[in-house]
Protein backbone atom coordinates (compact mmCIF):
# COMPACT_ATOMS: atom_id res chain seq x y z
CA UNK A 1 -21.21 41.41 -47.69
CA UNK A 2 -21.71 37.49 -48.83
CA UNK A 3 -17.97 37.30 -48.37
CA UNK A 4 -17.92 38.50 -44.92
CA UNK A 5 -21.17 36.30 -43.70
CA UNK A 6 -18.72 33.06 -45.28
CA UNK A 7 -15.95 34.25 -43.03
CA UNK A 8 -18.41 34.76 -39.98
CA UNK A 9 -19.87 30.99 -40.61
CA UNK A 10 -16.65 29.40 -41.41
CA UNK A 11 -15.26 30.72 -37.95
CA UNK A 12 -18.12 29.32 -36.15
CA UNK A 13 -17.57 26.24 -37.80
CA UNK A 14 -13.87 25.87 -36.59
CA UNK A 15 -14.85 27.43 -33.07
CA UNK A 16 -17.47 24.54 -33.11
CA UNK A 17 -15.15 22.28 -34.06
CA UNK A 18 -12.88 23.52 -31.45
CA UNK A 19 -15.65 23.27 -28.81
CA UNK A 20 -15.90 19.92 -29.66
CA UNK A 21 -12.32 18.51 -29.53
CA UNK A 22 -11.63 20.31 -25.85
CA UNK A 23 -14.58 18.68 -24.34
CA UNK A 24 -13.54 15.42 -25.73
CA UNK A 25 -10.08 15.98 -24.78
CA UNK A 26 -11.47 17.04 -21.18
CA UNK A 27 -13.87 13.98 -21.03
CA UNK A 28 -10.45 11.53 -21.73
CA UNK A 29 -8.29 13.72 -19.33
CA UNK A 30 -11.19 12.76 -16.35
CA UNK A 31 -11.25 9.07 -17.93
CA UNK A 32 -7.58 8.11 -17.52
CA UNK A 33 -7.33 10.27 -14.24
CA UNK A 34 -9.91 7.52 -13.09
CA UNK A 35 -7.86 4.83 -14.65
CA UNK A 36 -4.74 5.67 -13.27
CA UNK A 37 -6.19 6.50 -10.02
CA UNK A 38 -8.13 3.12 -10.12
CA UNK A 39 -4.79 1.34 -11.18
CA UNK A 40 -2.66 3.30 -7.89
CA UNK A 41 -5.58 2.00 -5.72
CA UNK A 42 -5.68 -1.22 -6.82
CA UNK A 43 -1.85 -1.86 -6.41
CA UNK A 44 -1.70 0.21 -2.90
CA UNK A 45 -4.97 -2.63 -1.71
CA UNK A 46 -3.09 -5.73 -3.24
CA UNK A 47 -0.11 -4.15 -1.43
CA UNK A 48 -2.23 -3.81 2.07
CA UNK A 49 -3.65 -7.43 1.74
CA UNK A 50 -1.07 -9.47 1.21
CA UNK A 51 1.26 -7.26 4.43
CA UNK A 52 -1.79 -8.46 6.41
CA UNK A 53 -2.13 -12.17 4.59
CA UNK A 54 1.86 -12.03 5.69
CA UNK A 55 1.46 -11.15 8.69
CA UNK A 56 -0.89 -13.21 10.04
CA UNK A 57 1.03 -16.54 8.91
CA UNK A 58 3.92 -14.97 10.34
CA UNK A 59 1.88 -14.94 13.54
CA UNK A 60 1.12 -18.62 13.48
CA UNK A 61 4.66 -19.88 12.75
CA UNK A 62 5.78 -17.72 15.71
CA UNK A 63 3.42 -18.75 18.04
CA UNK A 64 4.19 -22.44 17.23
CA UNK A 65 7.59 -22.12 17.13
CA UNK A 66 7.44 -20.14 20.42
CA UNK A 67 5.62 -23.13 21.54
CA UNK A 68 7.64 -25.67 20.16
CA UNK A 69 10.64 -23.93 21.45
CA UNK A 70 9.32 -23.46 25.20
CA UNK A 71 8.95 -27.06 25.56
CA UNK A 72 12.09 -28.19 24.58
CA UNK A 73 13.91 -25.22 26.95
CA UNK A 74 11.05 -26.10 29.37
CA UNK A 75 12.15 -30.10 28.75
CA UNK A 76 16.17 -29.30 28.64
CA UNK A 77 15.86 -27.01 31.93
CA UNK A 78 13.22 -29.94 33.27
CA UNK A 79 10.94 -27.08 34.01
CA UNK A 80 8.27 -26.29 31.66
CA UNK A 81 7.08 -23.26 33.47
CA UNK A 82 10.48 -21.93 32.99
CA UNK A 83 10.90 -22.99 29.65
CA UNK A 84 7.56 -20.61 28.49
CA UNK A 85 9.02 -18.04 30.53
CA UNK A 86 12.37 -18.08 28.78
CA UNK A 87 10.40 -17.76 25.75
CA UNK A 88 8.30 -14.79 26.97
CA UNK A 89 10.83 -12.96 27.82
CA UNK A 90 12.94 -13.37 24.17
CA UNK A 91 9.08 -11.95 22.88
CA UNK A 92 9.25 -9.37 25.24
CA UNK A 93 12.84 -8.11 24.64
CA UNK A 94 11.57 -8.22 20.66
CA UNK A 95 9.05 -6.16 21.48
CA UNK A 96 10.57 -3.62 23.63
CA UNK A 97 13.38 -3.34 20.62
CA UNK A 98 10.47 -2.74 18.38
CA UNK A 99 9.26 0.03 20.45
CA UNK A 100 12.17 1.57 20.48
CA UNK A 101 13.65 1.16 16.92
CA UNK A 102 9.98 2.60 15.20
CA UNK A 103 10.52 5.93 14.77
CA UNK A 104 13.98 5.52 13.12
CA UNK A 105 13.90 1.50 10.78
CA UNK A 106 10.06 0.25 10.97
CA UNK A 107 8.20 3.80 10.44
CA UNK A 108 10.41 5.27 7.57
CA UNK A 109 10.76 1.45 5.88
CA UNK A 110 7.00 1.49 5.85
CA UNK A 111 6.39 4.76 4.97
CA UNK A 112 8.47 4.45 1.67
CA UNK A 113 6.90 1.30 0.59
CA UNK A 114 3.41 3.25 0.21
CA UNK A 115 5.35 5.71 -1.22
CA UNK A 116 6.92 3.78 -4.00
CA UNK A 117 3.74 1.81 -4.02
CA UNK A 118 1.59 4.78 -5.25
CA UNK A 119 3.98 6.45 -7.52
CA UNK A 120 4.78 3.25 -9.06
């Protein structure tokens, strides 16, 4: 009978035991989950800022150059009304072509980026 109850407390030692190591082992399963999705955020925002950091210098240096560039046609042409409208139009033939292209370069470029970006 001794023998038995030594069994019966020595398997609810090592069921313990085992208690113990899965909720540790579930605790550091929800910790690097966190870390990793932390980590995926992280990279995906760093991604997003600089795009739009990019972007908006890109805007300046167009609309400068777009400047720049409608005086001298406007000055060449000795029109500077025409000159602005040259340049108008070469914006608005870039942005038609963007309109148009979307679906098929500039969706499917951007949409694999954040792709790669958050399995990376």
């Amino acid at each position: 009978m001794e023998d038995l109850k030594t069994k019966v407390e020595d398997i609810k030692t090592v069921a313990e035991k085992l208690t113990e190591h899965v909720s540790e082992y579930a605790e550091t399963y929800v910790k690097l989950a966190i870390v990793k999705a932390t980590q995926k955020v992280t990279g995906i925002a760093t991604v997003s800022l600089t795009a739009i950091l990019l972007t908006f210098f890109c805007m300046f240096v167009l609309l400068f150059s777009g400047i720049g560039l409608a005086v001298w046609i406007g000055e060449e042409l000795q029109n500077m009304k025409l000159g602005y409208f040259c340049i108008a139009s070469l914006y608005l033939v870039c942005a038609m072509l963007f309109v148009l292209l979307r679906k098929k370069l500039i969706f499917p470029f951007v949409r694999d980026h954040i792709i790669r970006k958050v399995y990376e």
